[in-house]
C-alpha atoms as a PDB file:
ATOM      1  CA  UNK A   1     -48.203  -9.434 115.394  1.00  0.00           C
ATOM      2  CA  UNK A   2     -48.972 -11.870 117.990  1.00  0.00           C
ATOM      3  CA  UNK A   3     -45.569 -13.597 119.769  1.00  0.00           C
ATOM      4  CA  UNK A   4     -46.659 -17.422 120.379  1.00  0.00           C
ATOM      5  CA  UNK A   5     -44.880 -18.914 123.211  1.00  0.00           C
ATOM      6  CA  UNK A   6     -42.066 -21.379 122.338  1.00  0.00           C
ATOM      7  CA  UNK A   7     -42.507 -24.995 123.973  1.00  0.00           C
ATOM      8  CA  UNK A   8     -40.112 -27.356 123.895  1.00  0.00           C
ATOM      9  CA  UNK A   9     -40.176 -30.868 124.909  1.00  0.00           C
ATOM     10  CA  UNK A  10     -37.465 -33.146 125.474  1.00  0.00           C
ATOM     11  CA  UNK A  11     -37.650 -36.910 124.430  1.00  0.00           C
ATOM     12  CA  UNK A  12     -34.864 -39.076 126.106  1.00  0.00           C
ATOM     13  CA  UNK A  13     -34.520 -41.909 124.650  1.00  0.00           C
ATOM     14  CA  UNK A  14     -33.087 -44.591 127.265  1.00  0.00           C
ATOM     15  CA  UNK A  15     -30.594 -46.762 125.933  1.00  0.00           C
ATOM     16  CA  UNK A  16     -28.453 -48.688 128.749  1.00  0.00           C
ATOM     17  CA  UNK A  17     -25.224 -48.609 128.488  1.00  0.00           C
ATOM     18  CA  UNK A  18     -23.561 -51.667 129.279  1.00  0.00           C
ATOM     19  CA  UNK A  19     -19.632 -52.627 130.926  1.00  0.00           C
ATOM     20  CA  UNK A  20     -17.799 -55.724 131.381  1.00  0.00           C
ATOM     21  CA  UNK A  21     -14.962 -56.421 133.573  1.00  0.00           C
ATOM     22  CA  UNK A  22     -13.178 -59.738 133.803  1.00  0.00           C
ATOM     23  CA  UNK A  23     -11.979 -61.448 136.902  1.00  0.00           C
ATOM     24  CA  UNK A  24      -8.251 -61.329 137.822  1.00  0.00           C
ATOM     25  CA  UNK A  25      -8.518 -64.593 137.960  1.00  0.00           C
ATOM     26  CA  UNK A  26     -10.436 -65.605 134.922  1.00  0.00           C
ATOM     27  CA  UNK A  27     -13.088 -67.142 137.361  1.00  0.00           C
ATOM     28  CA  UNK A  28     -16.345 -64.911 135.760  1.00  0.00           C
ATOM     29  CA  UNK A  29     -16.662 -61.343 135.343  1.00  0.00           C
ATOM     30  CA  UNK A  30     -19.022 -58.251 136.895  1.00  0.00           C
ATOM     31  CA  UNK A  31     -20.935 -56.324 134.631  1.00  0.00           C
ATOM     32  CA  UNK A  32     -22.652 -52.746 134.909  1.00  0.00           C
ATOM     33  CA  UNK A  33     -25.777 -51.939 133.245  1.00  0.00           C
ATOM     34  CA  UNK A  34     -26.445 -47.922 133.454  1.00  0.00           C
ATOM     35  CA  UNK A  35     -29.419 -46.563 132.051  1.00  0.00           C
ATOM     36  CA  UNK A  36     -29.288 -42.841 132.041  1.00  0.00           C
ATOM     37  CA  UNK A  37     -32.716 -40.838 131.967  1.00  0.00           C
ATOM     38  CA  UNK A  38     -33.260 -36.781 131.986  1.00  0.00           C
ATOM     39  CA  UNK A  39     -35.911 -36.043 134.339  1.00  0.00           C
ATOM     40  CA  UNK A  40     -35.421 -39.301 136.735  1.00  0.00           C
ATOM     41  CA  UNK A  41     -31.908 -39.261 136.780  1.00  0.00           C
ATOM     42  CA  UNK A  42     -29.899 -42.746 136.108  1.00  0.00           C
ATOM     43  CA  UNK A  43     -29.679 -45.613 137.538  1.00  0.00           C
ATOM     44  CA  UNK A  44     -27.533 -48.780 137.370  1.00  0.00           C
ATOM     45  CA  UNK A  45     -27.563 -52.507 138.094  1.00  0.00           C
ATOM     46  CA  UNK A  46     -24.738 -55.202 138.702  1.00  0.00           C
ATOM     47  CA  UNK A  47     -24.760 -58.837 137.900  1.00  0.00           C
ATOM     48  CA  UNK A  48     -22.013 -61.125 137.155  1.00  0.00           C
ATOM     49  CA  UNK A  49     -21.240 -63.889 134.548  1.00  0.00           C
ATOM     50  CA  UNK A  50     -19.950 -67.057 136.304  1.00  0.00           C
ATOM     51  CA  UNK A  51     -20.172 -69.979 133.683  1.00  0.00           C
ATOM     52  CA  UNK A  52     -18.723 -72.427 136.149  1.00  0.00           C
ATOM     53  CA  UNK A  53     -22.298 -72.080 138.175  1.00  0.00           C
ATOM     54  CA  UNK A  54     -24.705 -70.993 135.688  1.00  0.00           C
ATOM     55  CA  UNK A  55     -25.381 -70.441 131.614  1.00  0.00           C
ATOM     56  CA  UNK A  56     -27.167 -66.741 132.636  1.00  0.00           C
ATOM     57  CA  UNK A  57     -25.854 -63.869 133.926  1.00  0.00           C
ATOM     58  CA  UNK A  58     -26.818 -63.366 137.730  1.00  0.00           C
ATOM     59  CA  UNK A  59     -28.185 -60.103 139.249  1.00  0.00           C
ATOM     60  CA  UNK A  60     -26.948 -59.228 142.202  1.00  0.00           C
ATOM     61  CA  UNK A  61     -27.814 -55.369 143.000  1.00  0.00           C
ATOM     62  CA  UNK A  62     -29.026 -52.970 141.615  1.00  0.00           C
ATOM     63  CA  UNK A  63     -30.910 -50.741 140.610  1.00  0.00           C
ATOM     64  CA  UNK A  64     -28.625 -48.327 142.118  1.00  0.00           C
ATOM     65  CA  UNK A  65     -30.464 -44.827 141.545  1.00  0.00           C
ATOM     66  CA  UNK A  66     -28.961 -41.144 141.297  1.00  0.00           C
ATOM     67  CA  UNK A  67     -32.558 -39.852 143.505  1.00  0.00           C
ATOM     68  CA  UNK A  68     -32.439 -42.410 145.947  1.00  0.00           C
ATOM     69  CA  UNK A  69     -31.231 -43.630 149.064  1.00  0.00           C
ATOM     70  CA  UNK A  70     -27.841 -46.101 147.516  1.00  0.00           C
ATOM     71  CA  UNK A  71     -25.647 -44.744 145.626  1.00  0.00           C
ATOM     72  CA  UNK A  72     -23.425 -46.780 143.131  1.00  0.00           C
ATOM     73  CA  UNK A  73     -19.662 -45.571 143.668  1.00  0.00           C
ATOM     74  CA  UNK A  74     -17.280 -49.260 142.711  1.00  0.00           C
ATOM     75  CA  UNK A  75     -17.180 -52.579 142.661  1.00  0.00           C
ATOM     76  CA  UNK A  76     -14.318 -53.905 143.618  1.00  0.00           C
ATOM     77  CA  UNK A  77     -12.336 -57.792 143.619  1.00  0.00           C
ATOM     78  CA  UNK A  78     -11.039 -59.467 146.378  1.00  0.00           C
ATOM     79  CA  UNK A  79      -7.346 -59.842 146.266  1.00  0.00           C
ATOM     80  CA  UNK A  80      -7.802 -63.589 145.161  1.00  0.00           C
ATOM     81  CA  UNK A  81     -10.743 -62.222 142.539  1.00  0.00           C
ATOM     82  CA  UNK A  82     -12.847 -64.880 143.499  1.00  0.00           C
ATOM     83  CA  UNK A  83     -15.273 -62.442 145.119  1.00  0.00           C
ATOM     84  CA  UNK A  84     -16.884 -58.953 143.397  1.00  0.00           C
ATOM     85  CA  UNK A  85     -18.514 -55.913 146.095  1.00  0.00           C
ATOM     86  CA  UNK A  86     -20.489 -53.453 145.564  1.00  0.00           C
ATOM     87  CA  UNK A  87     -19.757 -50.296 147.565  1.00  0.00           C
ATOM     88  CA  UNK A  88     -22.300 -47.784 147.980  1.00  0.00           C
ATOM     89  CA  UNK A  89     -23.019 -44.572 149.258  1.00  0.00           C
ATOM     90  CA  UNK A  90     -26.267 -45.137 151.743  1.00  0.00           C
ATOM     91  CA  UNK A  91     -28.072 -42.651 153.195  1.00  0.00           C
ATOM     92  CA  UNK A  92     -28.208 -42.672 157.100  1.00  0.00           C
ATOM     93  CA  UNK A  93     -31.882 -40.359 157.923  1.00  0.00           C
ATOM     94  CA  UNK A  94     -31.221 -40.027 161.836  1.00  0.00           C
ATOM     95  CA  UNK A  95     -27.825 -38.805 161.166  1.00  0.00           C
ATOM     96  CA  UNK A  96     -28.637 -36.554 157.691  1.00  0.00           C
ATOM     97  CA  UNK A  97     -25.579 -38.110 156.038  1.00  0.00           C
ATOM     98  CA  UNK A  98     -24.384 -40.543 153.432  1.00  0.00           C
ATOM     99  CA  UNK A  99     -22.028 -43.469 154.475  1.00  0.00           C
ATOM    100  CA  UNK A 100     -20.072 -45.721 152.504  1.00  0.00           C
ATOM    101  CA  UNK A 101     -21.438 -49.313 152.966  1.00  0.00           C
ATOM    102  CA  UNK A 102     -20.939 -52.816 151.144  1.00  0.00           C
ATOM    103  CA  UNK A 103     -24.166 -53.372 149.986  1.00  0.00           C
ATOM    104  CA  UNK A 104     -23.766 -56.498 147.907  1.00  0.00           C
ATOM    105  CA  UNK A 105     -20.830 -59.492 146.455  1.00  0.00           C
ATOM    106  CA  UNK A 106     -21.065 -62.437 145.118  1.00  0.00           C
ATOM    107  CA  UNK A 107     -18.710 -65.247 146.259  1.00  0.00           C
ATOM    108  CA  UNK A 108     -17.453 -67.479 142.733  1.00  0.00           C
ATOM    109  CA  UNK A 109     -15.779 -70.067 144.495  1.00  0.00           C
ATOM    110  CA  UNK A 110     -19.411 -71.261 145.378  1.00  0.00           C
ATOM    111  CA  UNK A 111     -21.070 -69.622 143.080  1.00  0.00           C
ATOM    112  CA  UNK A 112     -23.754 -67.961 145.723  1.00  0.00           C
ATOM    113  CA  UNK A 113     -24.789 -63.620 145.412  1.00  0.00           C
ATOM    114  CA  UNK A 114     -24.208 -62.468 148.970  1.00  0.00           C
ATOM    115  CA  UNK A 115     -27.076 -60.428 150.548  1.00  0.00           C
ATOM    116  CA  UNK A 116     -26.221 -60.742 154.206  1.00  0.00           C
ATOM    117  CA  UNK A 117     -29.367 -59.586 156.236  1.00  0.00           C
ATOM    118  CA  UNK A 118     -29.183 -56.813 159.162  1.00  0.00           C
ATOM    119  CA  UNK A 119     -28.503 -53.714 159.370  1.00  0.00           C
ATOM    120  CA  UNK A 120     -26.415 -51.523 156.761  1.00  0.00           C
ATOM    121  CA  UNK A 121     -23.427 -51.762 159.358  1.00  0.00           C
ATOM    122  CA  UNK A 122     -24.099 -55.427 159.344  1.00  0.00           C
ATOM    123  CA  UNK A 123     -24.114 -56.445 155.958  1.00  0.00           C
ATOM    124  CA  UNK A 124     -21.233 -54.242 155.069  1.00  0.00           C
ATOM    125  CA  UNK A 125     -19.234 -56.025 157.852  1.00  0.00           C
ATOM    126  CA  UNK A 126     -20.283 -59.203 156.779  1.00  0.00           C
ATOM    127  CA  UNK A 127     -18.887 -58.247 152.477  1.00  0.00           C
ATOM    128  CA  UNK A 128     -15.765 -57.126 154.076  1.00  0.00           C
ATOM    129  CA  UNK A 129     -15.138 -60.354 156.408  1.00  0.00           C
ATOM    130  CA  UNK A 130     -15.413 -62.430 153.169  1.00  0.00           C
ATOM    131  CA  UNK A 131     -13.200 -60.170 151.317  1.00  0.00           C
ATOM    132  CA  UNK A 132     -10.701 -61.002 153.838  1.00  0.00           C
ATOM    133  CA  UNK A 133     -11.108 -64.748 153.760  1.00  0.00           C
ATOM    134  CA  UNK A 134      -9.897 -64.082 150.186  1.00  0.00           C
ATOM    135  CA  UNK A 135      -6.737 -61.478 150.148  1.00  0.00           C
ATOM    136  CA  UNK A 136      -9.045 -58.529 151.141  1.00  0.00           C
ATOM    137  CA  UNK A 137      -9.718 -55.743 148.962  1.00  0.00           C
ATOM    138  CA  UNK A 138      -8.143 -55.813 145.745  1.00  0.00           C
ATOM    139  CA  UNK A 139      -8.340 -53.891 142.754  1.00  0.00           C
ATOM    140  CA  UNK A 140     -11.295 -51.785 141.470  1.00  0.00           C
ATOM    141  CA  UNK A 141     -13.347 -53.523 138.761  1.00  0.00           C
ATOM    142  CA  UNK A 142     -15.649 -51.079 138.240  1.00  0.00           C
ATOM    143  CA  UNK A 143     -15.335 -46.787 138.821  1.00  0.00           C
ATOM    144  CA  UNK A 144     -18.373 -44.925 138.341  1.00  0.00           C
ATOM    145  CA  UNK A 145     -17.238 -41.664 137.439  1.00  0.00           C
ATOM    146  CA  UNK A 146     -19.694 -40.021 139.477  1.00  0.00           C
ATOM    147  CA  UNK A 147     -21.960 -41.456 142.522  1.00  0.00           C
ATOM    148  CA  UNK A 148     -25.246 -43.119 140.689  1.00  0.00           C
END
């Protein structure tokens, strides 16, 4: 009796998942798209919905992947909620670490996605000066429950 070898393959279907979070304010909302994949890991993507400025949703990061260098963790609203950050884990090769970074926002009041230029350092310091023009950090919109 011969023993044939047992193969199995895996078929993943990808079906994004999809969350919405309104403003405090009632200004828009954030949403997260996450797309979850076996092999590749999963990745997600942010945009907002701010009718006041436009009829579509607008990106404004993403994607965010599990094998790469950013790392989803939040977004969070400024204390006003006119303003939505992402914060990110990014990955700092001459130190061999991960650091916690703003790596994108988007300002409602004027209706503009914020991708400052520079540096990681930079741009994060330039998300978190905004979020201070408007009540600083407020509450979490969105959790990942792991780091994407």
């Amino acid at each position: 009796m011969c023993c044939m070898p047992l193969i199995l393959f895996f078929v993943t279907v990808l079906v994004p998942a999809k969350m919405e979070v309104p403003s405090p304010s009632g200004v828009g909302s954030v949403i997260c798209a996450h797309e979850q994949g076996s092999f590749q890991g999963s990745a997600v993507w942010f945009s907002v919905r701010d009718p006041r400025h436009s009829s579509a949703t607008i990106a404004i990061g993403g994607p965010y992947e599990s094998h790469g260098d950013v790392k989803a963790k939040e977004t969070l609203w400024s204390g006003d909620g006119s303003v939505v950050a992402v914060n990110a884990s990014v990955w700092q090769g001459s130190h061999n670490i991960y650091h916690d970074y703003f790596v994108a926002a988007y300002d409602f009041q004027t209706g503009q996605r914020i991708l400052p230029s520079g540096d990681d350092r930079v741009r994060s310091e330039a998300v978190e000066a905004l979020l201070k023009t408007r009540g600083g950090k407020g509450r979490v919109a969105i959790d990942l429950p792991y780091t994407i």
